[in-house]
N, C-alpha and C. Protein backbone atom coordinates (compact mmCIF):
# COMPACT_ATOMS: atom_id res chain seq x y z
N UNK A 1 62.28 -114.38 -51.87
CA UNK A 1 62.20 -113.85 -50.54
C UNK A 1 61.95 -112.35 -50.54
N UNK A 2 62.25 -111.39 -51.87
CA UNK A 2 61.97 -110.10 -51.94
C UNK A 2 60.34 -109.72 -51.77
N UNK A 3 59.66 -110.74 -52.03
CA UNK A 3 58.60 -111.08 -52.26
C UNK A 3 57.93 -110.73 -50.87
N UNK A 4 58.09 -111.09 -50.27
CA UNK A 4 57.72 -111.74 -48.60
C UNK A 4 58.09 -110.54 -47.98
N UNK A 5 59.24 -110.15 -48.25
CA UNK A 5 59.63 -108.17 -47.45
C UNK A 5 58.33 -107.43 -47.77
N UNK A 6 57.82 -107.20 -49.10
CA UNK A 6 57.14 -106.59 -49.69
C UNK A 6 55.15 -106.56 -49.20
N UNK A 7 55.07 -107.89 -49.11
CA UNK A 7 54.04 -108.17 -48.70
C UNK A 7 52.99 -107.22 -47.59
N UNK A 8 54.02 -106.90 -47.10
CA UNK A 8 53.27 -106.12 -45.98
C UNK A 8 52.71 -104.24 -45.95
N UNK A 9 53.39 -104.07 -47.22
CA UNK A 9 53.13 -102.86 -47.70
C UNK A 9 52.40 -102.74 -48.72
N UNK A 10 51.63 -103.61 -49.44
CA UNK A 10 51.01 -103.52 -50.25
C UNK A 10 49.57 -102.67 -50.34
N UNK A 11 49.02 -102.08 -50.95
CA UNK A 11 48.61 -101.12 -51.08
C UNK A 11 48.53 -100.02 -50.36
N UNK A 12 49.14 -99.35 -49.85
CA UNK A 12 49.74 -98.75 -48.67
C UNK A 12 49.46 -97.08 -49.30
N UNK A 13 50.08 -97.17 -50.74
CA UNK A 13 49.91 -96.01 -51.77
C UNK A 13 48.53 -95.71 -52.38
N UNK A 14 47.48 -96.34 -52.33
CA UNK A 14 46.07 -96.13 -52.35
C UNK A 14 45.83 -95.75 -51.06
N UNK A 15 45.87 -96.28 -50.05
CA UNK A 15 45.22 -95.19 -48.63
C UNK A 15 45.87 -93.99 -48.61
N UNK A 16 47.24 -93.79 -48.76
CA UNK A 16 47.99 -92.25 -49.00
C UNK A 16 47.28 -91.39 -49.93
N UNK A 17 46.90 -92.70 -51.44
CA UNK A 17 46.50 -91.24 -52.24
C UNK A 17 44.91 -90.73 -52.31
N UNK A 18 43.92 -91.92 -51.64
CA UNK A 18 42.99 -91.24 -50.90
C UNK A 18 42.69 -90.40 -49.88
N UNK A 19 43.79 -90.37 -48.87
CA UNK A 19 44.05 -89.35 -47.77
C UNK A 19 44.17 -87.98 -48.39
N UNK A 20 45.11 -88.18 -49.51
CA UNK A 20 45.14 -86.84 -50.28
C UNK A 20 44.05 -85.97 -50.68
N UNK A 21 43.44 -87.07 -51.48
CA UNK A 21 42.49 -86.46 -52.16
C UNK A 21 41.22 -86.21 -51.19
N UNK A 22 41.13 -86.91 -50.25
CA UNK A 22 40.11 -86.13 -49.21
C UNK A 22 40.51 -84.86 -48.16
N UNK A 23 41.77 -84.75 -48.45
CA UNK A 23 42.80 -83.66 -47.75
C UNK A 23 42.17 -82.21 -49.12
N UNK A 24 42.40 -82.84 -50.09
CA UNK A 24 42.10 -81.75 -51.15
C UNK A 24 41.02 -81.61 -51.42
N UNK A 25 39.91 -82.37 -51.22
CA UNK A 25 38.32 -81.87 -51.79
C UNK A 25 37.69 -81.19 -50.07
N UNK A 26 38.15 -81.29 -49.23
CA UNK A 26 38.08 -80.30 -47.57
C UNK A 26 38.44 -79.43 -47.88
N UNK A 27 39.73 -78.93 -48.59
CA UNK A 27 40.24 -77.76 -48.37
C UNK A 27 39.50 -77.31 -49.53
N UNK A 28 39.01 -77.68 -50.51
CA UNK A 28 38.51 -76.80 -51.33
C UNK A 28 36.46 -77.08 -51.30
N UNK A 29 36.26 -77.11 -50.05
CA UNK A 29 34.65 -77.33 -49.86
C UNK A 29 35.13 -75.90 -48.63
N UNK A 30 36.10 -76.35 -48.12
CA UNK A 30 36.07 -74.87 -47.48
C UNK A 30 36.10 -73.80 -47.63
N UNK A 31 37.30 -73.63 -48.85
CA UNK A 31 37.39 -72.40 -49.58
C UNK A 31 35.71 -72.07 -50.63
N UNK A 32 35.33 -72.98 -50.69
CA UNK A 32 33.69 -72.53 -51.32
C UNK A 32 32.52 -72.04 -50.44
N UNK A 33 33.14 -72.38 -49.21
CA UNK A 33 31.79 -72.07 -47.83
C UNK A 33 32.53 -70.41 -47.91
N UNK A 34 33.71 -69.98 -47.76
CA UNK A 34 34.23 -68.83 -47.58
C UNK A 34 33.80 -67.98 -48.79
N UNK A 35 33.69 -67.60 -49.84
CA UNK A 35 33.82 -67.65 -51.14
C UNK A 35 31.91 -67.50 -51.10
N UNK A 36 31.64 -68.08 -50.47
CA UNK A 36 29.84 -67.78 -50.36
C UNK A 36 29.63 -66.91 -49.30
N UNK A 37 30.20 -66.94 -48.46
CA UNK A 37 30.29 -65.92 -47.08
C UNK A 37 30.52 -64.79 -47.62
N UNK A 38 31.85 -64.64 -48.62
CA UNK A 38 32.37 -63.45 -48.66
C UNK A 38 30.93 -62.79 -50.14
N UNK A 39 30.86 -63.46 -50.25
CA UNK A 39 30.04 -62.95 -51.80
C UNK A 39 28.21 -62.26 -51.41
N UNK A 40 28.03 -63.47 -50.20
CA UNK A 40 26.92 -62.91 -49.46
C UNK A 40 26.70 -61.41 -48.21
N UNK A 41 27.95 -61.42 -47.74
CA UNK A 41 28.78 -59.98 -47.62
C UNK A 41 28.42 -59.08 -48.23
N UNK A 42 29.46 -59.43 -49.45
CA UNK A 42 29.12 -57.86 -50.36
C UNK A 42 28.01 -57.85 -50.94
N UNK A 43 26.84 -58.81 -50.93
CA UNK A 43 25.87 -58.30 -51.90
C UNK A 43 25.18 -57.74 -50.59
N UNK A 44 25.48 -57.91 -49.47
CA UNK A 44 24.58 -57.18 -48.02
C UNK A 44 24.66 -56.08 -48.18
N UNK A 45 26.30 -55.82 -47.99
CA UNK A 45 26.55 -54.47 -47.96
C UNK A 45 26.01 -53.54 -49.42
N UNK A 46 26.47 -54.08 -50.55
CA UNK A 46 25.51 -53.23 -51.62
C UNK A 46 24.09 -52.73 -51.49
N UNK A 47 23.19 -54.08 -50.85
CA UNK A 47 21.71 -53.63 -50.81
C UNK A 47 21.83 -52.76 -49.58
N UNK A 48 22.43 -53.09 -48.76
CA UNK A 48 22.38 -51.70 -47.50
C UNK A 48 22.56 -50.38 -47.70
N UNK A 49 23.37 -50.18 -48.82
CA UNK A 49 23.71 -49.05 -49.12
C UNK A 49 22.73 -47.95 -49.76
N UNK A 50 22.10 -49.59 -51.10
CA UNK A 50 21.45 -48.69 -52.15
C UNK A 50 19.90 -48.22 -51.63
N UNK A 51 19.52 -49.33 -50.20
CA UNK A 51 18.63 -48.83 -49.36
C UNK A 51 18.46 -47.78 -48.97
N UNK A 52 19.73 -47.56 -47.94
CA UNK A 52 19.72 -46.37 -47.22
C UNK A 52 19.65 -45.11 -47.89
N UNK A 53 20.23 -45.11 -49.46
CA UNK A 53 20.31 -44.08 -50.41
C UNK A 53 18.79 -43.77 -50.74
N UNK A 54 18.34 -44.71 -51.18
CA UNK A 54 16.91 -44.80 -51.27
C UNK A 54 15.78 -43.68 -50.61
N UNK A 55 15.93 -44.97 -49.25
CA UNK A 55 14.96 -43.68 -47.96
C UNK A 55 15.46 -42.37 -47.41
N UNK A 56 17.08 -42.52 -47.50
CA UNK A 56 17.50 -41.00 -47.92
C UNK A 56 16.95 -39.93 -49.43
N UNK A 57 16.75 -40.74 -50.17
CA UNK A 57 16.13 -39.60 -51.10
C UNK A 57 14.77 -39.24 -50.80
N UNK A 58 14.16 -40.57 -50.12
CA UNK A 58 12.85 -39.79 -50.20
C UNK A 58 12.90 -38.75 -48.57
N UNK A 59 13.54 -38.90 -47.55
CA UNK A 59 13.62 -37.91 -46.82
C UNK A 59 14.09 -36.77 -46.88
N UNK A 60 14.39 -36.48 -48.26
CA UNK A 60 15.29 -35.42 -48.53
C UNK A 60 14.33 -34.46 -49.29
N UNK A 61 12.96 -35.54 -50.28
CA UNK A 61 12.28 -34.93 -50.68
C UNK A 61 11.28 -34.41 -49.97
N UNK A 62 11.01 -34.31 -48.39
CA UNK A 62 9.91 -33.96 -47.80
C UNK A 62 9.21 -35.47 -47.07
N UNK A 63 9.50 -36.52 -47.70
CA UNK A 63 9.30 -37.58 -47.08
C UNK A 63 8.97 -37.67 -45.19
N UNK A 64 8.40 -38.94 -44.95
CA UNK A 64 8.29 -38.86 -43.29
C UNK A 64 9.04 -40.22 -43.61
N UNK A 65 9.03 -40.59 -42.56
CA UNK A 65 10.08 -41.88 -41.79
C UNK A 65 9.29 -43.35 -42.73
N UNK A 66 7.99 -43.17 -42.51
CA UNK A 66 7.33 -44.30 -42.93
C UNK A 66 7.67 -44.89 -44.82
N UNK A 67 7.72 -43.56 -45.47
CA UNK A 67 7.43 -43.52 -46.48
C UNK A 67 8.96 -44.05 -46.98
N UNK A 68 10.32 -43.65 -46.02
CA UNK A 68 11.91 -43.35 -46.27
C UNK A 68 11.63 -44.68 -46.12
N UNK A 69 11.27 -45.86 -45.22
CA UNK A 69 11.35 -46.89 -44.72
C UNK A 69 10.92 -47.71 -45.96
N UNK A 70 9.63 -47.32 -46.05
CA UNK A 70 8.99 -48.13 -47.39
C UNK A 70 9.80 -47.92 -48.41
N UNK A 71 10.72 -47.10 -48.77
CA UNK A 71 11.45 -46.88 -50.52
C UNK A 71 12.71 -48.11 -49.62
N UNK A 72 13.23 -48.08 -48.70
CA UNK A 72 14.48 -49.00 -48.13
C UNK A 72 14.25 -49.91 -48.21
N UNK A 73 12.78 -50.32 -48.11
CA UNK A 73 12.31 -51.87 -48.08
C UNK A 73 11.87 -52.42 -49.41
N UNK A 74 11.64 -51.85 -50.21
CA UNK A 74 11.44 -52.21 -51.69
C UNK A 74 12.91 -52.57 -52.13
N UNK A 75 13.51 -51.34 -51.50
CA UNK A 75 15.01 -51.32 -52.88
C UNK A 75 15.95 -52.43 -52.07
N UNK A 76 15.75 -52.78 -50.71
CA UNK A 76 16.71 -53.86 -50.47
C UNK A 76 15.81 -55.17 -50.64
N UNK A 77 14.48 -55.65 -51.12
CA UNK A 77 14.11 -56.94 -51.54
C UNK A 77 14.50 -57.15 -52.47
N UNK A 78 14.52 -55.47 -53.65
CA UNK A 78 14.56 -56.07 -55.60
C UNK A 78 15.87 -56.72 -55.06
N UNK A 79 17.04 -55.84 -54.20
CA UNK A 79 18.50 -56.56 -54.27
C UNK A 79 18.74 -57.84 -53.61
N UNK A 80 17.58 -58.75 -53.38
CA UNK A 80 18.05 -59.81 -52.53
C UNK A 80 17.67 -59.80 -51.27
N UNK A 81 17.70 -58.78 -50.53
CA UNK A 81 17.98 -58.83 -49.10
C UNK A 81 16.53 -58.66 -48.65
N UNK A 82 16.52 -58.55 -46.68
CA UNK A 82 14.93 -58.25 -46.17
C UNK A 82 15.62 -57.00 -45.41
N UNK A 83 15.01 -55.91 -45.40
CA UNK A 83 15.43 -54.98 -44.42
C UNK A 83 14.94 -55.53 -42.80
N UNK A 84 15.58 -55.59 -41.91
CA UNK A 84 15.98 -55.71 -40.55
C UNK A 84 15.24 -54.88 -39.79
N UNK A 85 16.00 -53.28 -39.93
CA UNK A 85 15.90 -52.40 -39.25
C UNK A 85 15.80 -51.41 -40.28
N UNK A 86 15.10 -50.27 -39.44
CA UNK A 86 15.27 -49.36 -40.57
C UNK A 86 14.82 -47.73 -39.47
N UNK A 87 15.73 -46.89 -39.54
CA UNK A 87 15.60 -45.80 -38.02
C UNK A 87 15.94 -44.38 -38.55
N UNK A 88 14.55 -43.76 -38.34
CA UNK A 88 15.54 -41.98 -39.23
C UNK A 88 15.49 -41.16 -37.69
N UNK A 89 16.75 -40.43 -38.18
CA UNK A 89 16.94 -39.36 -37.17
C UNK A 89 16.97 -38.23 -37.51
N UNK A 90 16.47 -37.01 -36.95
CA UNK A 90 16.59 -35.72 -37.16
C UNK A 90 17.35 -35.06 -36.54
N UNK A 91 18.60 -34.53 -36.78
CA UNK A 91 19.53 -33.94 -35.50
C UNK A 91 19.45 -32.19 -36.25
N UNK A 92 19.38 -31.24 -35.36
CA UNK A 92 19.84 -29.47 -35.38
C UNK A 92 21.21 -29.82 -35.26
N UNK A 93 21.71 -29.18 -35.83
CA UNK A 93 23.40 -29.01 -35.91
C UNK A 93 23.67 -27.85 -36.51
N UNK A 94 24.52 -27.16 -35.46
CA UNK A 94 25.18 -25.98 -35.75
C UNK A 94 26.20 -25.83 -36.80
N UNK A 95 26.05 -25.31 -38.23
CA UNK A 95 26.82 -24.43 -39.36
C UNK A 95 27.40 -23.60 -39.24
N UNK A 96 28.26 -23.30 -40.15
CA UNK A 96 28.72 -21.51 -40.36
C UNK A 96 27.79 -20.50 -40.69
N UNK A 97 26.39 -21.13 -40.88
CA UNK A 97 25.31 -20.18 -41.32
C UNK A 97 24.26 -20.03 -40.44
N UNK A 98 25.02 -20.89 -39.16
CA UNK A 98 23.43 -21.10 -38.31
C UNK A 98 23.06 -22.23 -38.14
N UNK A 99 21.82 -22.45 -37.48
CA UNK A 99 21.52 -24.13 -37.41
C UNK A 99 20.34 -24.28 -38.22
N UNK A 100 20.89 -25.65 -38.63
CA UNK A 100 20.73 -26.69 -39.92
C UNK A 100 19.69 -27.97 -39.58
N UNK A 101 18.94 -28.53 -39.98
CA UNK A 101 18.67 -29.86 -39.64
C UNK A 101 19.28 -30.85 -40.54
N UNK A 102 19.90 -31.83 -39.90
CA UNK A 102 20.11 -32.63 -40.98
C UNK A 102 19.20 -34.16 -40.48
N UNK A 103 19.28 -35.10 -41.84
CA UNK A 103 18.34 -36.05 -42.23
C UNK A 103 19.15 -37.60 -41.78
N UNK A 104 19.34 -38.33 -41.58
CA UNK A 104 20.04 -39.54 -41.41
C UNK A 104 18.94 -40.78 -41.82
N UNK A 105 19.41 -41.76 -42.19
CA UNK A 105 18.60 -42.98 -42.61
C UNK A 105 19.49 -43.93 -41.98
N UNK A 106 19.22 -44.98 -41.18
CA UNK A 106 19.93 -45.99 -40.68
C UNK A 106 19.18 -47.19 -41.07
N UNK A 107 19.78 -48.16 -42.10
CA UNK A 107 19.20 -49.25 -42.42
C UNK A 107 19.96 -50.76 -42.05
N UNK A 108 19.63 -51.68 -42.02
CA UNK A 108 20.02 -52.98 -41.61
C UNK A 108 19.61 -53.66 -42.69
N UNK A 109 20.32 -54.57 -42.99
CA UNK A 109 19.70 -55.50 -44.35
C UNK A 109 20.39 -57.12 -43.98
N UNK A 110 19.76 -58.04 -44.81
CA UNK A 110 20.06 -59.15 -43.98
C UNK A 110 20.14 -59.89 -45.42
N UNK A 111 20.72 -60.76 -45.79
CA UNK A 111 20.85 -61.54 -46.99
C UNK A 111 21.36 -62.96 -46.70
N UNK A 112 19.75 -64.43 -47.24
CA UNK A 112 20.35 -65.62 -46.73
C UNK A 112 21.64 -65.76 -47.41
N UNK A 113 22.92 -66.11 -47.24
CA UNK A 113 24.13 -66.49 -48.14
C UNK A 113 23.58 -68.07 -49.14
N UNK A 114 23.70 -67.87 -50.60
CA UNK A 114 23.86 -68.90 -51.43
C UNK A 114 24.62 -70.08 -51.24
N UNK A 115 23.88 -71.26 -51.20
CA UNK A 115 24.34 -72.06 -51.11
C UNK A 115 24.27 -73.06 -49.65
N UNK A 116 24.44 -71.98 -48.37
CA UNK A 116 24.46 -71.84 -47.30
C UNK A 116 23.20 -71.54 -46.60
N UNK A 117 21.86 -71.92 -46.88
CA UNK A 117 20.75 -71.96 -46.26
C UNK A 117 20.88 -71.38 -44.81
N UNK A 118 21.38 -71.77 -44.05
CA UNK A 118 21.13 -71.99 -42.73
C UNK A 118 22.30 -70.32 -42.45
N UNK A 119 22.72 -69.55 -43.08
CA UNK A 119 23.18 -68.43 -42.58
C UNK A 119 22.97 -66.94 -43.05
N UNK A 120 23.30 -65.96 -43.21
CA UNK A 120 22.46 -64.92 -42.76
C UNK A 120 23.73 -63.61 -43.13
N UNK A 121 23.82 -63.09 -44.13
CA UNK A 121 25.05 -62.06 -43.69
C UNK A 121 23.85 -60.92 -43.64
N UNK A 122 24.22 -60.06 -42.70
CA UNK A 122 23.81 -58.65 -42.22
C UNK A 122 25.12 -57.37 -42.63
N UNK A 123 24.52 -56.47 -42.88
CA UNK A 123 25.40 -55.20 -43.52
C UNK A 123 24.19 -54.00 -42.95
N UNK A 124 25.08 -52.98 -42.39
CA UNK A 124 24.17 -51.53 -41.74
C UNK A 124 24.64 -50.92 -42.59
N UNK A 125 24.02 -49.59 -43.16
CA UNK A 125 24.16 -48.45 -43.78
C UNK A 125 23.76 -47.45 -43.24
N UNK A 126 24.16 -46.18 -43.21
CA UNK A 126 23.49 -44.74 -42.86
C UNK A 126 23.57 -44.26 -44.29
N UNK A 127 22.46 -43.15 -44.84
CA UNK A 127 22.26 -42.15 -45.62
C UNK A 127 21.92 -41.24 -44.93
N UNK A 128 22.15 -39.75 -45.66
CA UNK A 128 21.33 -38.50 -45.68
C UNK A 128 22.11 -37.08 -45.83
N UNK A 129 21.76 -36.45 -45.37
CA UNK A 129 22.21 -34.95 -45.86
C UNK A 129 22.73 -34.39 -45.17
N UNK A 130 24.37 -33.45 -44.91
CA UNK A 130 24.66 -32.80 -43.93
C UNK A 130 24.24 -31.45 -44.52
N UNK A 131 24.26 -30.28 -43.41
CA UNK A 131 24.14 -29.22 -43.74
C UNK A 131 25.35 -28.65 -44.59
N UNK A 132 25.69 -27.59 -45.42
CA UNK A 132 26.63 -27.47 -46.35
C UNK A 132 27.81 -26.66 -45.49
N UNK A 133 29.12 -27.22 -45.71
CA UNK A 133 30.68 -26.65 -45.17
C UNK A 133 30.46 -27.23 -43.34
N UNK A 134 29.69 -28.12 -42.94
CA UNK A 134 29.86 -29.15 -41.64
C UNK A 134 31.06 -30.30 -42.42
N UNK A 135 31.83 -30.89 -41.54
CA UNK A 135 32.81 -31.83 -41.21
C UNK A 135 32.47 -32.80 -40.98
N UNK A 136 32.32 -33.93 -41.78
CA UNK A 136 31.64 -35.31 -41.77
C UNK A 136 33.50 -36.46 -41.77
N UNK A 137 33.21 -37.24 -40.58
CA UNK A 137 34.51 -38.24 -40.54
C UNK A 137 33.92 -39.87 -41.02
N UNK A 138 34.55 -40.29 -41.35
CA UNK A 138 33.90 -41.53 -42.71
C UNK A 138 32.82 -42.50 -42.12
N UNK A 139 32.16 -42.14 -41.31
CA UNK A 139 31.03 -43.18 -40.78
C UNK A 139 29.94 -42.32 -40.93
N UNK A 140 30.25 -41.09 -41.25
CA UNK A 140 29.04 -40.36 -41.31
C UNK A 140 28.63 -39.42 -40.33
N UNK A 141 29.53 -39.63 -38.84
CA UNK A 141 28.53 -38.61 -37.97
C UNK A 141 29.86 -37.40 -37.63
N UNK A 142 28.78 -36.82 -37.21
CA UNK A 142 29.73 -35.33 -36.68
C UNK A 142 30.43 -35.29 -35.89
């Protein structure tokens, strides 16, 4: 008759330990979508940077906008990315020595995320030159 109690629970511990294990291969397909997000991130933000550094050097050398644009757009494809945007500004700004021009590079970079076809991380950068003993607060502007 122990027999007959039992009956009705029988394999009961295979649907539990498949629940599990589809409980555990979700949570870790998620943590890999994140983990590609975050990795496609920072390689944005790197090529944004080494962009903007880029068309900042060449505006620094006498460069025009076109030419700053073209060195941003080379150096963020070798890294992966497509440049977006890409915007120079010329601002006069008053020194302790007088007024200064300074150079700005504003770049956008866009990188498909690995793995993840269908998404897109974006990272902005500014480069360029302040005039010397001006007060720069960590985004760059005055």
């Amino acid at each position: 008759m122990a027999d007959d109690d039992t009956s009705g629970e029988r394999g009961s511990a295979t649907v539990l330990g498949l629940g599990a294990i589809l409980l555990t291969l979700s949570l870790l397909l998620a943590l890999l979508v994140l983990g590609a997000a975050v990795h496609g991130s920072l390689q944005a933000r790197a090529a944004a940077d080494a962009a903007a550094l880029a068309g900042a050097g060449v505006l620094l050398e006498g460069g025009d906008e076109a030419a700053a644009c073209a060195a941003a757009k080379k150096l963020s494809t070798a890294n992966g990315g497509q440049l977006l945007h890409c915007e120079h500004r010329t601002d006069a700004a008053r020194g302790t020595t007088g007024t200064a021009t300074t150079a700005r590079l504003r770049v956008e970079v866009g990188i498909t995320v690995s793995g993840l076809r269908s998404l897109q991380a974006r990272a902005v950068a500014h480069a360029g030159a302040v005039p010397h003993g001006e007060p720069v607060d960590a985004r760059g502007d005055q």
